[in-house]
C-alpha atoms as a PDB file:
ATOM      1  CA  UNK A   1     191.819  23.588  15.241  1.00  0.00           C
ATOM      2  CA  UNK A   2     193.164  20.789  17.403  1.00  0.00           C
ATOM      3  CA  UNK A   3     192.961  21.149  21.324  1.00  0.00           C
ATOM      4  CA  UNK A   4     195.262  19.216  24.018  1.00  0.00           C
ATOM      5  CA  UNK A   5     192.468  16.889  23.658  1.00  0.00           C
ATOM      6  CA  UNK A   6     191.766  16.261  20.200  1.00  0.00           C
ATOM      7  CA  UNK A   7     196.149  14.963  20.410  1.00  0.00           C
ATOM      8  CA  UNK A   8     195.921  12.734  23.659  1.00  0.00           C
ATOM      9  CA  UNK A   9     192.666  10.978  21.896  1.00  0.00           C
ATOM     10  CA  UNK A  10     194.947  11.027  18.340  1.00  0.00           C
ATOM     11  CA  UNK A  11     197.529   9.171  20.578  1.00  0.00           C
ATOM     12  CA  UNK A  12     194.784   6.678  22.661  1.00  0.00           C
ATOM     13  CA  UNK A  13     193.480   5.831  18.998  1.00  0.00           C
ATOM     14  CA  UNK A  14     195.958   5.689  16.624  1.00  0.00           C
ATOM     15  CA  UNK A  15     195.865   8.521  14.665  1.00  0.00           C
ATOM     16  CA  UNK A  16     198.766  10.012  13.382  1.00  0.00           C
ATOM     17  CA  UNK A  17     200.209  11.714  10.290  1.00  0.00           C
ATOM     18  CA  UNK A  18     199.976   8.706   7.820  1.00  0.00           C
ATOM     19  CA  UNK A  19     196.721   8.371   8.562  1.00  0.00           C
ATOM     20  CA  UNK A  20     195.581  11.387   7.811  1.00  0.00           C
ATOM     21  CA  UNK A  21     197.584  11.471   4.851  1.00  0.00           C
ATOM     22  CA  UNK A  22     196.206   8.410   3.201  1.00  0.00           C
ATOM     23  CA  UNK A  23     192.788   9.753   4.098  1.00  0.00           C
ATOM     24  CA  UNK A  24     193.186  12.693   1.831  1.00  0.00           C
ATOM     25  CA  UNK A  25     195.263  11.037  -0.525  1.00  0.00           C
ATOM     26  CA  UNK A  26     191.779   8.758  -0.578  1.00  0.00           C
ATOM     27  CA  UNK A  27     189.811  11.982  -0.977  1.00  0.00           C
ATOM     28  CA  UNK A  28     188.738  12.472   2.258  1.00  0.00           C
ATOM     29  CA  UNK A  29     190.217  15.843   3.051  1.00  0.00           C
ATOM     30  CA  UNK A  30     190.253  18.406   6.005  1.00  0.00           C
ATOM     31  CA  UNK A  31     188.345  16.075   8.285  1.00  0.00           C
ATOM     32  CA  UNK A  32     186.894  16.675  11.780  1.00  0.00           C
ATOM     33  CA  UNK A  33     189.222  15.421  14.679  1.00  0.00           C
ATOM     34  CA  UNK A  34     185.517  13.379  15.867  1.00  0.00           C
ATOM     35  CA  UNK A  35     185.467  11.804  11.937  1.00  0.00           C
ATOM     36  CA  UNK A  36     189.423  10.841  12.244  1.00  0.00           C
ATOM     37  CA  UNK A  37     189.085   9.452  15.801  1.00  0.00           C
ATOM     38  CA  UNK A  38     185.783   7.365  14.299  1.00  0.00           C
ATOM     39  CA  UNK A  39     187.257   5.969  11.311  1.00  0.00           C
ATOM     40  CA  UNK A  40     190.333   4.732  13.415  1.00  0.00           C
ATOM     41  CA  UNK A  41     188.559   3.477  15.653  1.00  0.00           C
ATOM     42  CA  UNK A  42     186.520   1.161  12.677  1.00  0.00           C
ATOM     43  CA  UNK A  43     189.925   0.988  11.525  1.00  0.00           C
ATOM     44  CA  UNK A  44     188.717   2.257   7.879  1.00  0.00           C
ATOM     45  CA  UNK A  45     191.523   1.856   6.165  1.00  0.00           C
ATOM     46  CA  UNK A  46     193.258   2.470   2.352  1.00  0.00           C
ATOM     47  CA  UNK A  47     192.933  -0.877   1.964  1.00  0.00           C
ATOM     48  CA  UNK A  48     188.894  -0.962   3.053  1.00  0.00           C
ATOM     49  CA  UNK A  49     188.220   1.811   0.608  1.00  0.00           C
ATOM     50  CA  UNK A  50     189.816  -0.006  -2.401  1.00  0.00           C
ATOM     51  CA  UNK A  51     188.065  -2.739  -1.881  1.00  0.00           C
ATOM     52  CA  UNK A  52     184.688  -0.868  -1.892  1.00  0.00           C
ATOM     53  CA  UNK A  53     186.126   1.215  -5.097  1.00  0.00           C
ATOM     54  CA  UNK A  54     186.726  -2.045  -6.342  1.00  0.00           C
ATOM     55  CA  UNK A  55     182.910  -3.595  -5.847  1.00  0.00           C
ATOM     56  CA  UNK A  56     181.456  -0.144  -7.308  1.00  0.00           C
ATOM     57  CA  UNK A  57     181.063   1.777  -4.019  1.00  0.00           C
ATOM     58  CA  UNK A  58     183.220   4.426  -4.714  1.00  0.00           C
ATOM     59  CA  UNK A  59     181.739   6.401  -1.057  1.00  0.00           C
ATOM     60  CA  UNK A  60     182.224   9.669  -0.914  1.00  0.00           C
ATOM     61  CA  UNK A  61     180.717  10.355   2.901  1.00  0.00           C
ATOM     62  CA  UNK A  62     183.306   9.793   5.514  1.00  0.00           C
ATOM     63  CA  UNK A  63     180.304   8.738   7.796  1.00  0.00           C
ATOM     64  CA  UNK A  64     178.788   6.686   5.273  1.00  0.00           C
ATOM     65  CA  UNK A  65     181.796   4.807   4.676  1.00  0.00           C
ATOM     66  CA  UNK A  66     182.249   4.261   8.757  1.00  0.00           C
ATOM     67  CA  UNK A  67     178.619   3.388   9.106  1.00  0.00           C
ATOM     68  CA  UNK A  68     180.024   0.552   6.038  1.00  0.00           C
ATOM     69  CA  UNK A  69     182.704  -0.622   8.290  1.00  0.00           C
ATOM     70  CA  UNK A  70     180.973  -1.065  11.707  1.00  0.00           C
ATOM     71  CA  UNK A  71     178.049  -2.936   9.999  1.00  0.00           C
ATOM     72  CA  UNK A  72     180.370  -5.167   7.998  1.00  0.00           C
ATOM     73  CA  UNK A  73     179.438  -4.408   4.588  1.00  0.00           C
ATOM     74  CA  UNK A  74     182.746  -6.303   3.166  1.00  0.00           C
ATOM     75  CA  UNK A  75     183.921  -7.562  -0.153  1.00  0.00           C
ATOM     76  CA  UNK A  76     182.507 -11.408   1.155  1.00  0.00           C
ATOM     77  CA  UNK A  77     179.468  -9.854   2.109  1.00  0.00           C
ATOM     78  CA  UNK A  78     178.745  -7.933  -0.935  1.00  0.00           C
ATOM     79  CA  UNK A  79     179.837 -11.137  -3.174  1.00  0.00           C
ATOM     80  CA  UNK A  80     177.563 -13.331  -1.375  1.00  0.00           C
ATOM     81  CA  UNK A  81     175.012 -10.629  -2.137  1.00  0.00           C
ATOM     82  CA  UNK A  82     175.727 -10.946  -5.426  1.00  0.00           C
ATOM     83  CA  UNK A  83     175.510 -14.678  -5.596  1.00  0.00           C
ATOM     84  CA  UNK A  84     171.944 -14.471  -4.730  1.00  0.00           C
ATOM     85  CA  UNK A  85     171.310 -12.452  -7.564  1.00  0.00           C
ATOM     86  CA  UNK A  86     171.598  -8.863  -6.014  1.00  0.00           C
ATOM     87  CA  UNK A  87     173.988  -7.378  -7.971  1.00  0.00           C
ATOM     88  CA  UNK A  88     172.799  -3.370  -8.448  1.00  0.00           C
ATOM     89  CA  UNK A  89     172.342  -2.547  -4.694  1.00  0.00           C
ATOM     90  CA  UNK A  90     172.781   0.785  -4.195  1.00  0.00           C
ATOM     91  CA  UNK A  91     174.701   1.742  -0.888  1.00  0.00           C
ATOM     92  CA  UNK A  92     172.130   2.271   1.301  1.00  0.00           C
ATOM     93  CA  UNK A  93     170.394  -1.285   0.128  1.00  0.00           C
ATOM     94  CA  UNK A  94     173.605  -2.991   1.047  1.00  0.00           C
ATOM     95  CA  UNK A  95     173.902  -1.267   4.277  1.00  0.00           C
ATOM     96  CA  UNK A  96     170.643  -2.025   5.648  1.00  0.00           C
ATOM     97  CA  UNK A  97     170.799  -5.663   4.116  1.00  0.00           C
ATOM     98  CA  UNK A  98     173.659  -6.202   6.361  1.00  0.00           C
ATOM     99  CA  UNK A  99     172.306  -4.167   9.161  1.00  0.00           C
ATOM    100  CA  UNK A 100     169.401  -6.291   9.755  1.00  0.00           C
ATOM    101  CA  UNK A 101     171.664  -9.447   8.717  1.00  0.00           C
ATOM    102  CA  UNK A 102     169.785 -10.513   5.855  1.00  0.00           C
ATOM    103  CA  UNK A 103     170.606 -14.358   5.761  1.00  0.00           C
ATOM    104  CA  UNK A 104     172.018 -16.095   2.675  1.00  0.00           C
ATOM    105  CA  UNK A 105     171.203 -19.574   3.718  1.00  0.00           C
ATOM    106  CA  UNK A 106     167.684 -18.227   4.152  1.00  0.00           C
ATOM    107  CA  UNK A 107     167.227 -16.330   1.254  1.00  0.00           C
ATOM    108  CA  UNK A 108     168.208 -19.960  -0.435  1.00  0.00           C
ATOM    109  CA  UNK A 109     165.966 -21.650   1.183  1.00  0.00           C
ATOM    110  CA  UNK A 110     163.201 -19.362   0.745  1.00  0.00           C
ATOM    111  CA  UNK A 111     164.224 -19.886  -3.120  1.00  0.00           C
ATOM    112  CA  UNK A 112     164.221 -24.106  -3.195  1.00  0.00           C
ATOM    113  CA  UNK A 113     160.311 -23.141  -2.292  1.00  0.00           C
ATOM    114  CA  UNK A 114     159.741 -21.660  -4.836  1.00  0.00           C
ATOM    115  CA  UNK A 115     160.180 -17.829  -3.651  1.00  0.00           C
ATOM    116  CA  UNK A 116     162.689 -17.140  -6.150  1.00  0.00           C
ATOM    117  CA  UNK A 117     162.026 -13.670  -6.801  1.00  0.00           C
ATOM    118  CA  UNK A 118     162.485 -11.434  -3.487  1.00  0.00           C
ATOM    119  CA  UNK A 119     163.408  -8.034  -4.046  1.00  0.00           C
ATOM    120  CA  UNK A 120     166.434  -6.896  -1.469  1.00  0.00           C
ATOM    121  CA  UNK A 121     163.009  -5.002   0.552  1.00  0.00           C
ATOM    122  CA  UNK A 122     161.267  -8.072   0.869  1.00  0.00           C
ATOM    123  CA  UNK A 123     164.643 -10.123   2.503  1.00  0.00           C
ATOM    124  CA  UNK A 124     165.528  -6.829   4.741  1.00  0.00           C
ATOM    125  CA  UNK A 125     161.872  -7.128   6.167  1.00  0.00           C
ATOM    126  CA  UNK A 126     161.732 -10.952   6.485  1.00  0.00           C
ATOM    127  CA  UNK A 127     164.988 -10.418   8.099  1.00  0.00           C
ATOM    128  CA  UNK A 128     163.366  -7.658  10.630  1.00  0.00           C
ATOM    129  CA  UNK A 129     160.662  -9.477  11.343  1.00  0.00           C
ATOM    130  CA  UNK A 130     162.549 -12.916  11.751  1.00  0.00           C
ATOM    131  CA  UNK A 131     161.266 -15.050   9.084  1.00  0.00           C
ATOM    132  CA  UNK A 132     163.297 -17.294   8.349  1.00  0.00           C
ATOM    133  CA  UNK A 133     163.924 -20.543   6.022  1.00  0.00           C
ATOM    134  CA  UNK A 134     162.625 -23.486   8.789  1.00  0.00           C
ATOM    135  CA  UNK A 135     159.215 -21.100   9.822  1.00  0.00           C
ATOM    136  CA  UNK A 136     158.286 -21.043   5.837  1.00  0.00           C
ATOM    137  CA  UNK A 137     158.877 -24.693   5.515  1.00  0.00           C
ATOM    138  CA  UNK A 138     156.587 -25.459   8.741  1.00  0.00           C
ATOM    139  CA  UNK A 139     153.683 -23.757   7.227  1.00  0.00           C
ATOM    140  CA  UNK A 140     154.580 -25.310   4.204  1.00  0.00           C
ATOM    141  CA  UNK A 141     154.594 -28.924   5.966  1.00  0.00           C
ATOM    142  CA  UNK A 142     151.069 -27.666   7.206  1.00  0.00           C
ATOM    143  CA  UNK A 143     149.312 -27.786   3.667  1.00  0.00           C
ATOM    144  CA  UNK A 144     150.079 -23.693   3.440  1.00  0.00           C
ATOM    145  CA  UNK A 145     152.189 -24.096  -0.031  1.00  0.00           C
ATOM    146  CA  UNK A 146     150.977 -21.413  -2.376  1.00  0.00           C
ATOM    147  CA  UNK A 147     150.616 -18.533   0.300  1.00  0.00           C
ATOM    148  CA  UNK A 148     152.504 -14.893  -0.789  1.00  0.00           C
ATOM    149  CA  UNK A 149     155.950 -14.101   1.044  1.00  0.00           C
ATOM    150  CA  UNK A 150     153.723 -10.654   2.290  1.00  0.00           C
ATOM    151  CA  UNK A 151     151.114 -12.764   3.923  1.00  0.00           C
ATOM    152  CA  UNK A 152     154.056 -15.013   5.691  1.00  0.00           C
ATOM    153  CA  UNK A 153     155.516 -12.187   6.753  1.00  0.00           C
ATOM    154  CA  UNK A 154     152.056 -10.839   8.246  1.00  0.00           C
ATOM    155  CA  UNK A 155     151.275 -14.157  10.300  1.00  0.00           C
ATOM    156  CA  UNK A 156     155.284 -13.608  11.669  1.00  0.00           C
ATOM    157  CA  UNK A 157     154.302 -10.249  12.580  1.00  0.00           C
ATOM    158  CA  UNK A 158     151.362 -11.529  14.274  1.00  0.00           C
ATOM    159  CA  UNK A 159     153.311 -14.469  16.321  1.00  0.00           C
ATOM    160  CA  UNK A 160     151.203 -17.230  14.372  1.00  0.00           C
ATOM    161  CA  UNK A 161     153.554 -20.256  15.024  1.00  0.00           C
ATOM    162  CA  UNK A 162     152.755 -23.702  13.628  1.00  0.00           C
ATOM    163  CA  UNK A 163     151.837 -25.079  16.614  1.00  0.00           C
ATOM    164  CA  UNK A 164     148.696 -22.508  16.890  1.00  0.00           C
ATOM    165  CA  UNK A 165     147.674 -24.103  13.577  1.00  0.00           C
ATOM    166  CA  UNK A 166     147.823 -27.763  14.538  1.00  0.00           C
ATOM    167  CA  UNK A 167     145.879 -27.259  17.994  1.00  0.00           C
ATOM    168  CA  UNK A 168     143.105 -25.999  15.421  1.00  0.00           C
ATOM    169  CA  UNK A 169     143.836 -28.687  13.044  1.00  0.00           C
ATOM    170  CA  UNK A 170     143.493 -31.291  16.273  1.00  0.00           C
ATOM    171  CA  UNK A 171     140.111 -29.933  17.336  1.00  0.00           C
ATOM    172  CA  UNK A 172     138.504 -30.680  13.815  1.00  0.00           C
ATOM    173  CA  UNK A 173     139.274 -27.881  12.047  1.00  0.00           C
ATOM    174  CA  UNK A 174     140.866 -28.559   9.059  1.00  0.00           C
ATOM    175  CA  UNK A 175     141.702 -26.581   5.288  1.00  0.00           C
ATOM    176  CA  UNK A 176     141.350 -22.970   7.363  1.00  0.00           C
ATOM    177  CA  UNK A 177     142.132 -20.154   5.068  1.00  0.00           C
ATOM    178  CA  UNK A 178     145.770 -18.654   5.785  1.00  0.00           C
ATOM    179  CA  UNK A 179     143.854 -15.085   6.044  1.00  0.00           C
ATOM    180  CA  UNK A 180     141.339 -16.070   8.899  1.00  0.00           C
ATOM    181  CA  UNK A 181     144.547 -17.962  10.596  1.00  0.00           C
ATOM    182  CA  UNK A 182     146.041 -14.959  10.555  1.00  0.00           C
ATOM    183  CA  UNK A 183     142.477 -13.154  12.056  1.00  0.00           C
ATOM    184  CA  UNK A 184     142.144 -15.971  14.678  1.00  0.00           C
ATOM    185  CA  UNK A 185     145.406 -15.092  16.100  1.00  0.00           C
ATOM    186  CA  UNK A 186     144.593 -10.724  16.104  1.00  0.00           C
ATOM    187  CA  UNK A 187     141.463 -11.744  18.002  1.00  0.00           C
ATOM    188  CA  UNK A 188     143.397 -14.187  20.550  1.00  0.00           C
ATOM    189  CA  UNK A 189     140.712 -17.131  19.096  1.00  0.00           C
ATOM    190  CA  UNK A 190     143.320 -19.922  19.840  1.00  0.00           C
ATOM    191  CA  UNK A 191     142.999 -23.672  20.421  1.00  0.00           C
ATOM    192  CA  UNK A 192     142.852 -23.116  24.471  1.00  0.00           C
ATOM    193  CA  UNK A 193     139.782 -20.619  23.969  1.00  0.00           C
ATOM    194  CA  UNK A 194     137.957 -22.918  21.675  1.00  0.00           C
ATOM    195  CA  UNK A 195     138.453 -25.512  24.540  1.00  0.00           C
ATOM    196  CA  UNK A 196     136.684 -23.695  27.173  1.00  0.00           C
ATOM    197  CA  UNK A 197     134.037 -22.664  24.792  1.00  0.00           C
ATOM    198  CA  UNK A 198     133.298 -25.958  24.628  1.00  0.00           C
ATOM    199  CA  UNK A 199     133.842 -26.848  28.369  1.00  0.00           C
ATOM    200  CA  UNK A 200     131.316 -24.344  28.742  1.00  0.00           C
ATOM    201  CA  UNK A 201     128.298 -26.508  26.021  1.00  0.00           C
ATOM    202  CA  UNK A 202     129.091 -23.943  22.867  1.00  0.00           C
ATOM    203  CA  UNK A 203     130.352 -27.313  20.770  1.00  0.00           C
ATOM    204  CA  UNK A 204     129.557 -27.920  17.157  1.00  0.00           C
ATOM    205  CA  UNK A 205     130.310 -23.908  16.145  1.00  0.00           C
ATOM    206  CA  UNK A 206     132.607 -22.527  13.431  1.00  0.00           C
ATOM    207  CA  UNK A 207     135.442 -20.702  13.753  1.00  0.00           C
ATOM    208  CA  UNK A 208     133.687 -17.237  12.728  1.00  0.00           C
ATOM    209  CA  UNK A 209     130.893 -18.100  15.131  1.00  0.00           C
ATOM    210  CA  UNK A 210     134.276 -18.879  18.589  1.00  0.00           C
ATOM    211  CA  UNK A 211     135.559 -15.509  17.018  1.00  0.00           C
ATOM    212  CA  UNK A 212     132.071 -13.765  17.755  1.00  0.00           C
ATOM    213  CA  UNK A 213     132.018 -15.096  21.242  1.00  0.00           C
ATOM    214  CA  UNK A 214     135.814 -13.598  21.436  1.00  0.00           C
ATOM    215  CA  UNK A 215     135.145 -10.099  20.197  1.00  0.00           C
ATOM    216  CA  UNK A 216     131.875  -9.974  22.624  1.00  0.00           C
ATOM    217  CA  UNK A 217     133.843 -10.616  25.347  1.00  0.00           C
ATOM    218  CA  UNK A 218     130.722 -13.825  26.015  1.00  0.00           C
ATOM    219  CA  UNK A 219     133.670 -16.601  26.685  1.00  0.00           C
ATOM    220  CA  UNK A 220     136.847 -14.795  28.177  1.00  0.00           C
END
């Protein structure tokens, strides 16, 4: 049942009786006034839904297929998906892919070093978590070659940038496992602390022994 309301917001946005028509003629019958006023709005058109028939996403969910539209999830997009080697993503891969703009260029260069077998999960959380091709290559560049895409993605999550590894490099400390970089950072052990350790006579100690004074709260 249509209200005054439901016709002046037809008439703001465009829908009318072709529309509607080609919507059920698409199989999207006896639709909500809310679901026709959203998929005019994303301008989901005949057109759009071919296309997606075309790529194998034959959507049956009238939200689904908006929630396709307003995150892009295109014929280029899926292509270049497919380019890269995903080529069975099921709709909900493909949507969040593009949600989280999973980036081709990265996902390349990720590849040229040798990371040439990320699932669609792995990309959507290096994505997330902003890993990208250049921050890989850094820690590369820092003698960190054969480290997993999981642990990368940890020392991202934890805000360990390349320069926090040189400023431990420059005070002596050289060939540090990528896990206790990664613990260094947790505990807030970082090149400035180590400094005023040492401004303070605690020279000559490892890095377990700065993290002890750390935790103990001895240097703040």
């Amino acid at each position: 049942h249509l209200d005054f309301d439901d016709f002046v917001d037809f008439s703001i946005h465009n829908v009318d009786t072709d529309m509607v028509e080609t919507l059920a003629d698409m199989g999207f019958k006896d639709l909500p006034a809310q679901k026709l006023k959203s998929a005019s709005i994303h301008n989901v058109s005949a057109r759009y839904i071919k296309d997606l028939k075309s790529a194998g996403y034959d959507i049956k969910d009238i939200d689904e297929l908006i929630k396709f539209k307003i995150h892009n999830v295109n014929l280029d997009f899926i292509e270049r998906m497919r380019k890269m080697g995903y080529t069975s993503l099921t709709a909900k891969q493909i949507t969040s892919a593009a949600i989280h703009n999973v980036n081709i260029r990265d996902i390349e260069g990720l590849r040229a070093m040798g990371y040439d077998n990320l699932t669609i999960e792995q990309a959507i959380k290096l994505s997330i978590h902003n890993v990208d091709a250049d921050y890989v290559q850094e820690l590369h560049d820092l003698g960190y070659k054969d480290i997993s895409i999981q642990k990368v993605t940890n020392a991202k999550i934890h805000n360990v940038r390349p320069s926090f590894v040189r400023g431990l490099n420059e005070l002596g400390f050289d060939d540090i496992p990528f896990n206790e970089i990664i613990n260094l950072k947790i505990h807030n052990v970082s090149p400035e602390f180590i400094k005023r350790a040492q401004a303070k006579g605690m020279k000559d100690l490892s890095l377990s022994e700065y993290k002890k004074l750390k935790i103990h709260g001895i240097v703040n």
